[in-house]
ModelCIF file with pLDDT and N, C-alpha, C, O atoms, coordinates in Angstrom:
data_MODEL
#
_entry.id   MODEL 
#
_entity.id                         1 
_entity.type                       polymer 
_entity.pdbx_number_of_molecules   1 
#
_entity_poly.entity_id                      1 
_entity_poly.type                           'polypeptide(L)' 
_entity_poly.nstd_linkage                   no 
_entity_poly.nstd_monomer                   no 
_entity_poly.pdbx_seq_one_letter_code       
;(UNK)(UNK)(UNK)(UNK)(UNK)(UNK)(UNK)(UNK)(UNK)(UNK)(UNK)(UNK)(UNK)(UNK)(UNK)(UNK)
(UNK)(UNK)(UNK)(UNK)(UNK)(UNK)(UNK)(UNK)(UNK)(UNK)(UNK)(UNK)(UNK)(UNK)(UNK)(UNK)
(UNK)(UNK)(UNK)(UNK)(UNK)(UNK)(UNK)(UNK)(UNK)(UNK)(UNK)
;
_entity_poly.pdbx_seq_one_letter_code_can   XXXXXXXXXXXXXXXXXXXXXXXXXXXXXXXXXXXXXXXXXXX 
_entity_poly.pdbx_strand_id                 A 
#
loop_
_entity_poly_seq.entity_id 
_entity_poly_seq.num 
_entity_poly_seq.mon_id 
_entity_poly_seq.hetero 
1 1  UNK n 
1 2  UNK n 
1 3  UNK n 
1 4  UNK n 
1 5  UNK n 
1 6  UNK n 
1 7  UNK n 
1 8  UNK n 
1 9  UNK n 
1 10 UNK n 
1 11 UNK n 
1 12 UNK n 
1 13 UNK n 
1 14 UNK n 
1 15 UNK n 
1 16 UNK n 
1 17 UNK n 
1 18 UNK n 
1 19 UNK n 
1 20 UNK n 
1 21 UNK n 
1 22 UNK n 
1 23 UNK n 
1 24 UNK n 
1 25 UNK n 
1 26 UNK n 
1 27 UNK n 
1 28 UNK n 
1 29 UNK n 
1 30 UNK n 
1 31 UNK n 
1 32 UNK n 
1 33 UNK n 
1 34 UNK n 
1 35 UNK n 
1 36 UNK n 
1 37 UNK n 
1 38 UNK n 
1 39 UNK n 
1 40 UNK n 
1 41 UNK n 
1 42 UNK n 
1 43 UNK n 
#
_struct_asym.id          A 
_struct_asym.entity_id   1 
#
loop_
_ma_qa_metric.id 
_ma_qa_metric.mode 
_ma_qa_metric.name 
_ma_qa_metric.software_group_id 
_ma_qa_metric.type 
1 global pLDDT . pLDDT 
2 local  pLDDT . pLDDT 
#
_ma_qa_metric_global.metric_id      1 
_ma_qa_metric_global.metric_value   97.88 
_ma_qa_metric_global.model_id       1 
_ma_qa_metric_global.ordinal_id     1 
#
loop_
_ma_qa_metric_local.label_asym_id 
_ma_qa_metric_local.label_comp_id 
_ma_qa_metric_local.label_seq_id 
_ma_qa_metric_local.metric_id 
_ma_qa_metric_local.metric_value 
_ma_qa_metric_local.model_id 
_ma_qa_metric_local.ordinal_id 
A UNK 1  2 98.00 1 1  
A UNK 2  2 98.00 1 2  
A UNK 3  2 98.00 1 3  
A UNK 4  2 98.00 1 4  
A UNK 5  2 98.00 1 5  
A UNK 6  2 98.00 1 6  
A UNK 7  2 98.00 1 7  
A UNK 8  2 98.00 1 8  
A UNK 9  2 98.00 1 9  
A UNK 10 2 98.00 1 10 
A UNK 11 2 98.00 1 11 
A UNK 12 2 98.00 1 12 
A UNK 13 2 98.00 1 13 
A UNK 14 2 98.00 1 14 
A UNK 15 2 97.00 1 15 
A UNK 16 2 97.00 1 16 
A UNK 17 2 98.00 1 17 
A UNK 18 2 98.00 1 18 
A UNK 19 2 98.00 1 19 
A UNK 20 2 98.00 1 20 
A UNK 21 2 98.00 1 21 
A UNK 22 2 98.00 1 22 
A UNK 23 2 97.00 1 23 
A UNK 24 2 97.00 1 24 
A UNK 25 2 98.00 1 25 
A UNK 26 2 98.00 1 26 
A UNK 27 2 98.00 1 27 
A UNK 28 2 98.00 1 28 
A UNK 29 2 98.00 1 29 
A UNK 30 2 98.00 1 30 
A UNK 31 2 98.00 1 31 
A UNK 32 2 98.00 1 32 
A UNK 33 2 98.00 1 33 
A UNK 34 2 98.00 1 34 
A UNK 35 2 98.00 1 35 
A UNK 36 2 98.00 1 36 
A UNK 37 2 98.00 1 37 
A UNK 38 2 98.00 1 38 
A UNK 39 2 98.00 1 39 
A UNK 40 2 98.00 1 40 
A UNK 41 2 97.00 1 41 
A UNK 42 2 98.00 1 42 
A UNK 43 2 98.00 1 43 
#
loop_
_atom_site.group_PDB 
_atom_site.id 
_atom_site.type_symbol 
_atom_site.label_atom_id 
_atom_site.label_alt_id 
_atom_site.label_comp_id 
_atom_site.label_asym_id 
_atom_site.label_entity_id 
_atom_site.label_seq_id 
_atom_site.pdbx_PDB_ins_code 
_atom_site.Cartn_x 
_atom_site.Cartn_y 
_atom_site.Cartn_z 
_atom_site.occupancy 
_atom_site.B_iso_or_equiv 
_atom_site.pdbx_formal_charge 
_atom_site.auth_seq_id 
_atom_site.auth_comp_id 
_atom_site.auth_asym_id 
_atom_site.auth_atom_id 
_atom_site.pdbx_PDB_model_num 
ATOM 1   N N  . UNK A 1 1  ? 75.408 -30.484 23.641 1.00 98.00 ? 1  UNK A N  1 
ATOM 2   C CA . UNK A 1 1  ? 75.548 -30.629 22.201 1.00 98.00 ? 1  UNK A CA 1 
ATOM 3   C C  . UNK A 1 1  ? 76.787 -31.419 21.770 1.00 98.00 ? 1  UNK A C  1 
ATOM 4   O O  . UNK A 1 1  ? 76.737 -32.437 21.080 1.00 98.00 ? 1  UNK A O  1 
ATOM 5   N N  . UNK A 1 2  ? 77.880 -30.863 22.234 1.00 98.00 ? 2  UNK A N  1 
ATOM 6   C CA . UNK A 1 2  ? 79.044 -31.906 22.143 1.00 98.00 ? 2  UNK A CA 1 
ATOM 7   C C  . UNK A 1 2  ? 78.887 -34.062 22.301 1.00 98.00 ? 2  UNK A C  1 
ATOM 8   O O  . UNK A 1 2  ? 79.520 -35.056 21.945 1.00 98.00 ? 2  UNK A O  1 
ATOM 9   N N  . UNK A 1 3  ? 77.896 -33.789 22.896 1.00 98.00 ? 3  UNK A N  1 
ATOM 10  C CA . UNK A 1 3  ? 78.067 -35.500 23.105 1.00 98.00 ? 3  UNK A CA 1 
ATOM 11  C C  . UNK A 1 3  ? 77.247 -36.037 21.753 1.00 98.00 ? 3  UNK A C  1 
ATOM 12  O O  . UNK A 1 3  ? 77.497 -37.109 21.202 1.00 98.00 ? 3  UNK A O  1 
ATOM 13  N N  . UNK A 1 4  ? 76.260 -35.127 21.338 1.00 98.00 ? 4  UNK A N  1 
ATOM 14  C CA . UNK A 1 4  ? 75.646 -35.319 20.111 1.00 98.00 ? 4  UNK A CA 1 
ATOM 15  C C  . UNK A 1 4  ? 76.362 -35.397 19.051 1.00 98.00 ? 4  UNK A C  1 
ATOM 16  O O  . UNK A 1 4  ? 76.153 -36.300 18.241 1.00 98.00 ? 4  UNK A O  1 
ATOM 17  N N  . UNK A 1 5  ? 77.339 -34.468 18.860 1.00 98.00 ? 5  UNK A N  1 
ATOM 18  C CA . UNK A 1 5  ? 78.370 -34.566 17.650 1.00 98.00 ? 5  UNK A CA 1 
ATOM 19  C C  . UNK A 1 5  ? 79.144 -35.899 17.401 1.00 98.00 ? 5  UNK A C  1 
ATOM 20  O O  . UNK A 1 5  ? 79.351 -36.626 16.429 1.00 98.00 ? 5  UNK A O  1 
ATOM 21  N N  . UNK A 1 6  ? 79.542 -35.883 18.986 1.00 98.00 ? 6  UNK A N  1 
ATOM 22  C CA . UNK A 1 6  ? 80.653 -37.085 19.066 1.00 98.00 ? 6  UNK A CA 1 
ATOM 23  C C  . UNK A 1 6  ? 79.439 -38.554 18.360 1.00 98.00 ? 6  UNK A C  1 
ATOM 24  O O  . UNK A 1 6  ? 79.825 -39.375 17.527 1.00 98.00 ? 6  UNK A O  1 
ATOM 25  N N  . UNK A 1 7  ? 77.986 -38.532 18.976 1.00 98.00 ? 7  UNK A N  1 
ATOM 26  C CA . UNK A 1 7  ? 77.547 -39.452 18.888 1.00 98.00 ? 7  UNK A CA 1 
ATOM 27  C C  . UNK A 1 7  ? 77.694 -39.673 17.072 1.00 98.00 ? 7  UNK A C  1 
ATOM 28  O O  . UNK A 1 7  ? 78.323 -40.618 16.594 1.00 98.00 ? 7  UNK A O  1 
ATOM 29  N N  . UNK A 1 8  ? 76.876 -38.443 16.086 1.00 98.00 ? 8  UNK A N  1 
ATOM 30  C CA . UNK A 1 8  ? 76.518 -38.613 14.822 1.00 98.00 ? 8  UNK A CA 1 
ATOM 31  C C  . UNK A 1 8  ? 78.494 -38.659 14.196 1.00 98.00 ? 8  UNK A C  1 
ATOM 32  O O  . UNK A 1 8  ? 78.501 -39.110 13.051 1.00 98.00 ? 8  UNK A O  1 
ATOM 33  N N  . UNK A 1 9  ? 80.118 -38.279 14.740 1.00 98.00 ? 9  UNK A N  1 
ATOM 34  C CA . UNK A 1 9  ? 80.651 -38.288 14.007 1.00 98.00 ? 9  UNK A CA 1 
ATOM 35  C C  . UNK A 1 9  ? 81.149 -39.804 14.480 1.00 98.00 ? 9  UNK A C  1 
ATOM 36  O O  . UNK A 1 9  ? 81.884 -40.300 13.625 1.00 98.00 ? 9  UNK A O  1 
ATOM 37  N N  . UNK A 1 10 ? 80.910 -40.722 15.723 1.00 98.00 ? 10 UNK A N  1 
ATOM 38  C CA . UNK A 1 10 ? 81.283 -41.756 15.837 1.00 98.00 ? 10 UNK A CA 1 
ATOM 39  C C  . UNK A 1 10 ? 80.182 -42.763 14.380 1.00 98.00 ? 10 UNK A C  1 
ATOM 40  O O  . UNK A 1 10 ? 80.778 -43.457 13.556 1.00 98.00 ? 10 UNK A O  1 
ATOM 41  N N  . UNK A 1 11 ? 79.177 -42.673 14.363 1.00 98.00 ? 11 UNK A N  1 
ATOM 42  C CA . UNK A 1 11 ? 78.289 -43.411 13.203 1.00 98.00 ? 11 UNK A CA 1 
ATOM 43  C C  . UNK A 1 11 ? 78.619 -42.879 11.955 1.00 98.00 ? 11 UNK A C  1 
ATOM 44  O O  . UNK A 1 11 ? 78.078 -43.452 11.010 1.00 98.00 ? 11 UNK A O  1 
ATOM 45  N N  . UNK A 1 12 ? 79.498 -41.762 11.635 1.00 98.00 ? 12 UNK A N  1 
ATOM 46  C CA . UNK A 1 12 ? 79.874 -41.745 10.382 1.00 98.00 ? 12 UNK A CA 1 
ATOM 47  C C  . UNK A 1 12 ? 81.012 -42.200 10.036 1.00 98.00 ? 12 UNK A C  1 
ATOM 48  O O  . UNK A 1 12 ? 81.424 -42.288 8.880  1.00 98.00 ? 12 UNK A O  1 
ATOM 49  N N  . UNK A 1 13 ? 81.668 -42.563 11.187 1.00 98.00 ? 13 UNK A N  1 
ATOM 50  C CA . UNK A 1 13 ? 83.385 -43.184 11.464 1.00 98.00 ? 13 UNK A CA 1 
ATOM 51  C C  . UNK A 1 13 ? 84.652 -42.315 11.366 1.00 98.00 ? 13 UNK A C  1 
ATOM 52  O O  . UNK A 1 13 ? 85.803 -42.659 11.101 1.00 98.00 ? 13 UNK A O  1 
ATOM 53  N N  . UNK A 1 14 ? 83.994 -40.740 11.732 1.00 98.00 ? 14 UNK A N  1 
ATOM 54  C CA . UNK A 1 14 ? 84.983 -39.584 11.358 1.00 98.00 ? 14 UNK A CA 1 
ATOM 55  C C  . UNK A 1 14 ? 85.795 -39.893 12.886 1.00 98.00 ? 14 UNK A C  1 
ATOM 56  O O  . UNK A 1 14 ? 85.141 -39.986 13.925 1.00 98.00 ? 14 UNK A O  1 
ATOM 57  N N  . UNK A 1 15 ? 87.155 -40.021 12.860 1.00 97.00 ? 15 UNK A N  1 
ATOM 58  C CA . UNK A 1 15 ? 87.572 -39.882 14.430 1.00 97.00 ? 15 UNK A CA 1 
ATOM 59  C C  . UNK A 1 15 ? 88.116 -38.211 14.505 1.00 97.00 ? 15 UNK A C  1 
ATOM 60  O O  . UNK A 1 15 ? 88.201 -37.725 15.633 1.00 97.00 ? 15 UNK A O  1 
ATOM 61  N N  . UNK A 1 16 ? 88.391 -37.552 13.596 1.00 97.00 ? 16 UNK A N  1 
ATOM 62  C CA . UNK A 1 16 ? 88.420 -36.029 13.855 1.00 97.00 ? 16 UNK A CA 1 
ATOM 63  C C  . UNK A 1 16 ? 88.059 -35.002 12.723 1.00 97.00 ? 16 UNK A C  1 
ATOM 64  O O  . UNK A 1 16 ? 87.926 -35.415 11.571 1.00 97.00 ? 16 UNK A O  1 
ATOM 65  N N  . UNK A 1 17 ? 87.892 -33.622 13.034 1.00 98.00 ? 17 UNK A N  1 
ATOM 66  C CA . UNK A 1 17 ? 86.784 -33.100 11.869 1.00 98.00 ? 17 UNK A CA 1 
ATOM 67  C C  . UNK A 1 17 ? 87.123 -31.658 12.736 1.00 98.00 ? 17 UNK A C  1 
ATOM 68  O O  . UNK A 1 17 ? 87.626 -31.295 13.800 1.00 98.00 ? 17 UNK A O  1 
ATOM 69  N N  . UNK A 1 18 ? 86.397 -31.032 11.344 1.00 98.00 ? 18 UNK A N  1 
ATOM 70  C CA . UNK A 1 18 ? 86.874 -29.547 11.858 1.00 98.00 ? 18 UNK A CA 1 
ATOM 71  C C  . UNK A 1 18 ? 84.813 -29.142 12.003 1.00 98.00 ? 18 UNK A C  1 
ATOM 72  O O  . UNK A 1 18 ? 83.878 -29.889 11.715 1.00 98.00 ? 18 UNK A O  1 
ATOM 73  N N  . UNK A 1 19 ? 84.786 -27.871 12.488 1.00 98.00 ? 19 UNK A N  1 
ATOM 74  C CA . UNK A 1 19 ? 83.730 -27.492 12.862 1.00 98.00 ? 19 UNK A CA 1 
ATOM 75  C C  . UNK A 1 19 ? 83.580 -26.251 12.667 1.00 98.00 ? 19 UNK A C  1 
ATOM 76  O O  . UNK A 1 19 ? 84.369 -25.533 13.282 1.00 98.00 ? 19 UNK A O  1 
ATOM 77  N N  . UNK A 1 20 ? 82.404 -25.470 11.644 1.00 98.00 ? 20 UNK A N  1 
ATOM 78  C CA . UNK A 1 20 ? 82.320 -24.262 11.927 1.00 98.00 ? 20 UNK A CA 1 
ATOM 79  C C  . UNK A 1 20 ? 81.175 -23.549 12.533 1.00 98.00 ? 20 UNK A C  1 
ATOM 80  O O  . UNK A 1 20 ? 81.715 -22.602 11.963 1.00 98.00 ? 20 UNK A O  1 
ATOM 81  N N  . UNK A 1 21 ? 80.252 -23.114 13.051 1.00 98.00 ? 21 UNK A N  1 
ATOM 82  C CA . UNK A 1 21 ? 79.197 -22.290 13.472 1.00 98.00 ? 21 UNK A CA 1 
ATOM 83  C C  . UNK A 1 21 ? 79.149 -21.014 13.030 1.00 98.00 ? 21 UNK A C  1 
ATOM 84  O O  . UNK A 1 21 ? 80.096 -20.237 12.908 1.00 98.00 ? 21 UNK A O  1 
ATOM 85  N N  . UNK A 1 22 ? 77.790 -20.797 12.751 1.00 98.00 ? 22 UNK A N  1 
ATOM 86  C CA . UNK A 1 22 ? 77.083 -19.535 11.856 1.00 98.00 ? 22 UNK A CA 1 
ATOM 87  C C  . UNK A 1 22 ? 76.886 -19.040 13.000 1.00 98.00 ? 22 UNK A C  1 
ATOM 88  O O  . UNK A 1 22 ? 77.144 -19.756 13.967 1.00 98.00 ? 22 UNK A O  1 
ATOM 89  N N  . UNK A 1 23 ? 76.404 -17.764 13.205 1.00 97.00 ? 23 UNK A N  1 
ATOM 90  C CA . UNK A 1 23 ? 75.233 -17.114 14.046 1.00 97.00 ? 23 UNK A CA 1 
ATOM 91  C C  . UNK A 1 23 ? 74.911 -17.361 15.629 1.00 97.00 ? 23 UNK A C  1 
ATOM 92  O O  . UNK A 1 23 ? 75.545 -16.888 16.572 1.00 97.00 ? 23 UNK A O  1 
ATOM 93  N N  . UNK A 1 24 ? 73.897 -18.124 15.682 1.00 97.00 ? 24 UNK A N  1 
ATOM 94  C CA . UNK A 1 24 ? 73.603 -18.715 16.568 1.00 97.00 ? 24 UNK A CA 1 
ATOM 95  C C  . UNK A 1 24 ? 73.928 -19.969 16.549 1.00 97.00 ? 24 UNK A C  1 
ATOM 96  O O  . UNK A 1 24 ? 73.307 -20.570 17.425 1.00 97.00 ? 24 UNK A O  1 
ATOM 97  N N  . UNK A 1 25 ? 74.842 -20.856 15.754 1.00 98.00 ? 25 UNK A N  1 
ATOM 98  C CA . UNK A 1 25 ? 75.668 -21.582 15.935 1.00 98.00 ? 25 UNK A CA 1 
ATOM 99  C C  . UNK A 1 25 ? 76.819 -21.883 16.159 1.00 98.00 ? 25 UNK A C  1 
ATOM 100 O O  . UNK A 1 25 ? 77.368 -22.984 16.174 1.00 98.00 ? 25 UNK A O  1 
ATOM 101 N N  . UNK A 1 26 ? 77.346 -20.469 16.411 1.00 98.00 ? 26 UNK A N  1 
ATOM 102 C CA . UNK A 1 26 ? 78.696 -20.101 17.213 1.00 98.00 ? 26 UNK A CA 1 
ATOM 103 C C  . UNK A 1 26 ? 78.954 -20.350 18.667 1.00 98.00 ? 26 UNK A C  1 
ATOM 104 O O  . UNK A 1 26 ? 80.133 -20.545 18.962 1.00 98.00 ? 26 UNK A O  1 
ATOM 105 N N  . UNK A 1 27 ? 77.843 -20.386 19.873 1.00 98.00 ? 27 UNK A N  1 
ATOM 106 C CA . UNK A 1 27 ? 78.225 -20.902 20.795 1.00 98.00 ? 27 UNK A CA 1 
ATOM 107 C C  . UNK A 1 27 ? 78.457 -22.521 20.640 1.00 98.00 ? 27 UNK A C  1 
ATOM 108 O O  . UNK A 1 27 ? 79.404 -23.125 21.145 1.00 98.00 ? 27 UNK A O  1 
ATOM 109 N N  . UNK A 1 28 ? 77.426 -23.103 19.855 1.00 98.00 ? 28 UNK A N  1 
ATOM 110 C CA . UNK A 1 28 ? 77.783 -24.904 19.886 1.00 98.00 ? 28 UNK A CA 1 
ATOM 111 C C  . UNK A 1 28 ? 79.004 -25.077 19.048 1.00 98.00 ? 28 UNK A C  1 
ATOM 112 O O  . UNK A 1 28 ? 79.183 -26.172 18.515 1.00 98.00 ? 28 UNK A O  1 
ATOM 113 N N  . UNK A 1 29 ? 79.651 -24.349 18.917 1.00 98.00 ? 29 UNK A N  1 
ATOM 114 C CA . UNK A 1 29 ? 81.011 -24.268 18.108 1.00 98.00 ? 29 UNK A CA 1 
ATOM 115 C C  . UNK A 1 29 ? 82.157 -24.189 19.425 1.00 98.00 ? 29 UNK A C  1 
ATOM 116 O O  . UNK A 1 29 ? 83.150 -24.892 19.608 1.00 98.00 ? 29 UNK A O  1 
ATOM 117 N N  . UNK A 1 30 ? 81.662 -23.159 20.178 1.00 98.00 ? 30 UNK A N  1 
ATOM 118 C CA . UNK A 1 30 ? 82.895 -22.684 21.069 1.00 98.00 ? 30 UNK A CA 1 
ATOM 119 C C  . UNK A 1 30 ? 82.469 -23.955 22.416 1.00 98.00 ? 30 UNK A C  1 
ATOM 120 O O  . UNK A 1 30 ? 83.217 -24.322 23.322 1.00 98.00 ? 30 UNK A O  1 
ATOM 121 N N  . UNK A 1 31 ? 81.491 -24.266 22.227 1.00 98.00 ? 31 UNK A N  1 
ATOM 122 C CA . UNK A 1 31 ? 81.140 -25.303 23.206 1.00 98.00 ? 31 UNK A CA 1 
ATOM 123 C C  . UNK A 1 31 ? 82.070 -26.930 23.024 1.00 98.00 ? 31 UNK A C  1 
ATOM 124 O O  . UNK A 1 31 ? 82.718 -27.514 23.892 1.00 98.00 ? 31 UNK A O  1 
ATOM 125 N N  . UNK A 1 32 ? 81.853 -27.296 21.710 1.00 98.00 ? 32 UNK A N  1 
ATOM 126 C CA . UNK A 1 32 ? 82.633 -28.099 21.349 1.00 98.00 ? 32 UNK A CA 1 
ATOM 127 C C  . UNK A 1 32 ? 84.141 -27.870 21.469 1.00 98.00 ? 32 UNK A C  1 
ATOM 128 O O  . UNK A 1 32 ? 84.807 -28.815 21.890 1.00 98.00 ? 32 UNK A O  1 
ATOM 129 N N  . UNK A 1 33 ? 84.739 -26.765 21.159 1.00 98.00 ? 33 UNK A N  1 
ATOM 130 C CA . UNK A 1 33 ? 86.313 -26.756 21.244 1.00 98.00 ? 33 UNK A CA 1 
ATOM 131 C C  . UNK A 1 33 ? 86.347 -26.425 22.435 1.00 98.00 ? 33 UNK A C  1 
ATOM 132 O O  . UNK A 1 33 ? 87.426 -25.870 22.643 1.00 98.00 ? 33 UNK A O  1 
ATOM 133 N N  . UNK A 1 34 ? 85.368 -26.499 23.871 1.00 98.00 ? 34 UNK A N  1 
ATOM 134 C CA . UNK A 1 34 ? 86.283 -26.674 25.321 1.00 98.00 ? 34 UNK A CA 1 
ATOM 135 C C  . UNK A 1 34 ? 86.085 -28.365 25.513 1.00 98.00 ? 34 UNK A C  1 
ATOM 136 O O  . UNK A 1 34 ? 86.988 -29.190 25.651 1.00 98.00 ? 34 UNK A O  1 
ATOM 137 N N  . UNK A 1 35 ? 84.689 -28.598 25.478 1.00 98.00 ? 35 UNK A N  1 
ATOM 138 C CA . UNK A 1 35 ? 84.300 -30.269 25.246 1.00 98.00 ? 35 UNK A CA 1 
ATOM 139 C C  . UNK A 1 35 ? 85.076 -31.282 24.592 1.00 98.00 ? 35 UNK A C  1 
ATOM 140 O O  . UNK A 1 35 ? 85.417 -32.216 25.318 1.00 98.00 ? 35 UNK A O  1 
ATOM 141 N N  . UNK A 1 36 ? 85.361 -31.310 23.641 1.00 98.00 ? 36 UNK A N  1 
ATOM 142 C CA . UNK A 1 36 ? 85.914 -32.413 22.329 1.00 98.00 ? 36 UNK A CA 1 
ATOM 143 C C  . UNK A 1 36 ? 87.261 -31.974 22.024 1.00 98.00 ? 36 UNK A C  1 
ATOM 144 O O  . UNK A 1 36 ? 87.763 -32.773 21.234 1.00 98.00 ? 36 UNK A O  1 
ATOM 145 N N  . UNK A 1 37 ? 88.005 -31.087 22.309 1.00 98.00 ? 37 UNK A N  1 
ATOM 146 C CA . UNK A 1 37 ? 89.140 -30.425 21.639 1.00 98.00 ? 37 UNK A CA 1 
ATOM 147 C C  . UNK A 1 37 ? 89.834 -31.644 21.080 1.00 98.00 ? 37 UNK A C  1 
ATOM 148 O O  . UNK A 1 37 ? 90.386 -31.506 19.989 1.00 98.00 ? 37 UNK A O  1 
ATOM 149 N N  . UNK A 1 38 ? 89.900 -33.265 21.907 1.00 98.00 ? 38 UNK A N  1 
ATOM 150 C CA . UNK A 1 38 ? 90.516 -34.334 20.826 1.00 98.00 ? 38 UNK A CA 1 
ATOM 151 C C  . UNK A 1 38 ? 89.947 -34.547 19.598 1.00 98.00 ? 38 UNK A C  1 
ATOM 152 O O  . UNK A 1 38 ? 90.527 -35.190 18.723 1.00 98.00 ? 38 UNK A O  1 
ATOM 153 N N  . UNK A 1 39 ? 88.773 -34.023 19.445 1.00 98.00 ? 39 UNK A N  1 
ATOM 154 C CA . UNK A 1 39 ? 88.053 -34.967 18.161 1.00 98.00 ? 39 UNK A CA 1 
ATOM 155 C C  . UNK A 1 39 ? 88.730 -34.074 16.798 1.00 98.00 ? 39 UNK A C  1 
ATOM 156 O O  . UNK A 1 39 ? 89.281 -34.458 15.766 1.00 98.00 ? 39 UNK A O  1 
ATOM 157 N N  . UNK A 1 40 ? 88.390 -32.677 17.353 1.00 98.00 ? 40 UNK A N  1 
ATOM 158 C CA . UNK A 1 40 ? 88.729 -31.433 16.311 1.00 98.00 ? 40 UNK A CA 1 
ATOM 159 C C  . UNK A 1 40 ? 90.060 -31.060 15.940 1.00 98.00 ? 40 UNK A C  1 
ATOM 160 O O  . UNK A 1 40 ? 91.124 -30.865 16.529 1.00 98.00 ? 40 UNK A O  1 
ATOM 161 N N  . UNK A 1 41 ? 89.615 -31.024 14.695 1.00 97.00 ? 41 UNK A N  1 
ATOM 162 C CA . UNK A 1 41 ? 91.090 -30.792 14.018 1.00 97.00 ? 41 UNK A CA 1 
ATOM 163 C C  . UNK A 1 41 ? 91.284 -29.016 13.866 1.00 97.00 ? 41 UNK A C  1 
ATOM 164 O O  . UNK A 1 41 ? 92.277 -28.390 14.237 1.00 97.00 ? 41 UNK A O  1 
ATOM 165 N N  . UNK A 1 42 ? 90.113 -28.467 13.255 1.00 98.00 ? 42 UNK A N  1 
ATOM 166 C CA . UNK A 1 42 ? 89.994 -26.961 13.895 1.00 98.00 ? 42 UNK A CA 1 
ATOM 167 C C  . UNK A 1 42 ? 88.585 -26.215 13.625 1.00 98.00 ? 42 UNK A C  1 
ATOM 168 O O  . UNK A 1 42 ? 87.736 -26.747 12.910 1.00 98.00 ? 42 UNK A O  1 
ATOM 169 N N  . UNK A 1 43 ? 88.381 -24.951 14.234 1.00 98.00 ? 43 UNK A N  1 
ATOM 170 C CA . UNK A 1 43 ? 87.151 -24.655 14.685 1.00 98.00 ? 43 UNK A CA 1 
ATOM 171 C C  . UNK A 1 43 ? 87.182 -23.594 14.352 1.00 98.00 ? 43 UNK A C  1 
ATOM 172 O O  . UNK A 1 43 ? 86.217 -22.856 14.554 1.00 98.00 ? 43 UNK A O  1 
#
């Protein structure tokens, strides 16, 4: 999932961004802050 983010926040031209996850969007949350920790500003 992380390479997906990077892909859609490189085409929006974000170079860093914070991230939150709901529910079952809490692991692709904690997935990203071991993956991307440069991109994120916080999680």
């Amino acid at each position: 999932w992380p390479k997906d983010v990077v892909n859609l926040a490189n085409h929006l031209k974000l170079e860093r961004f914070a991230i939150l996850g709901y529910s079952g969007g809490g692991p692709y949350a904690a997935a990203c802050a071991l993956a991307i920790p440069e991109r994120i500003t916080k999680v």
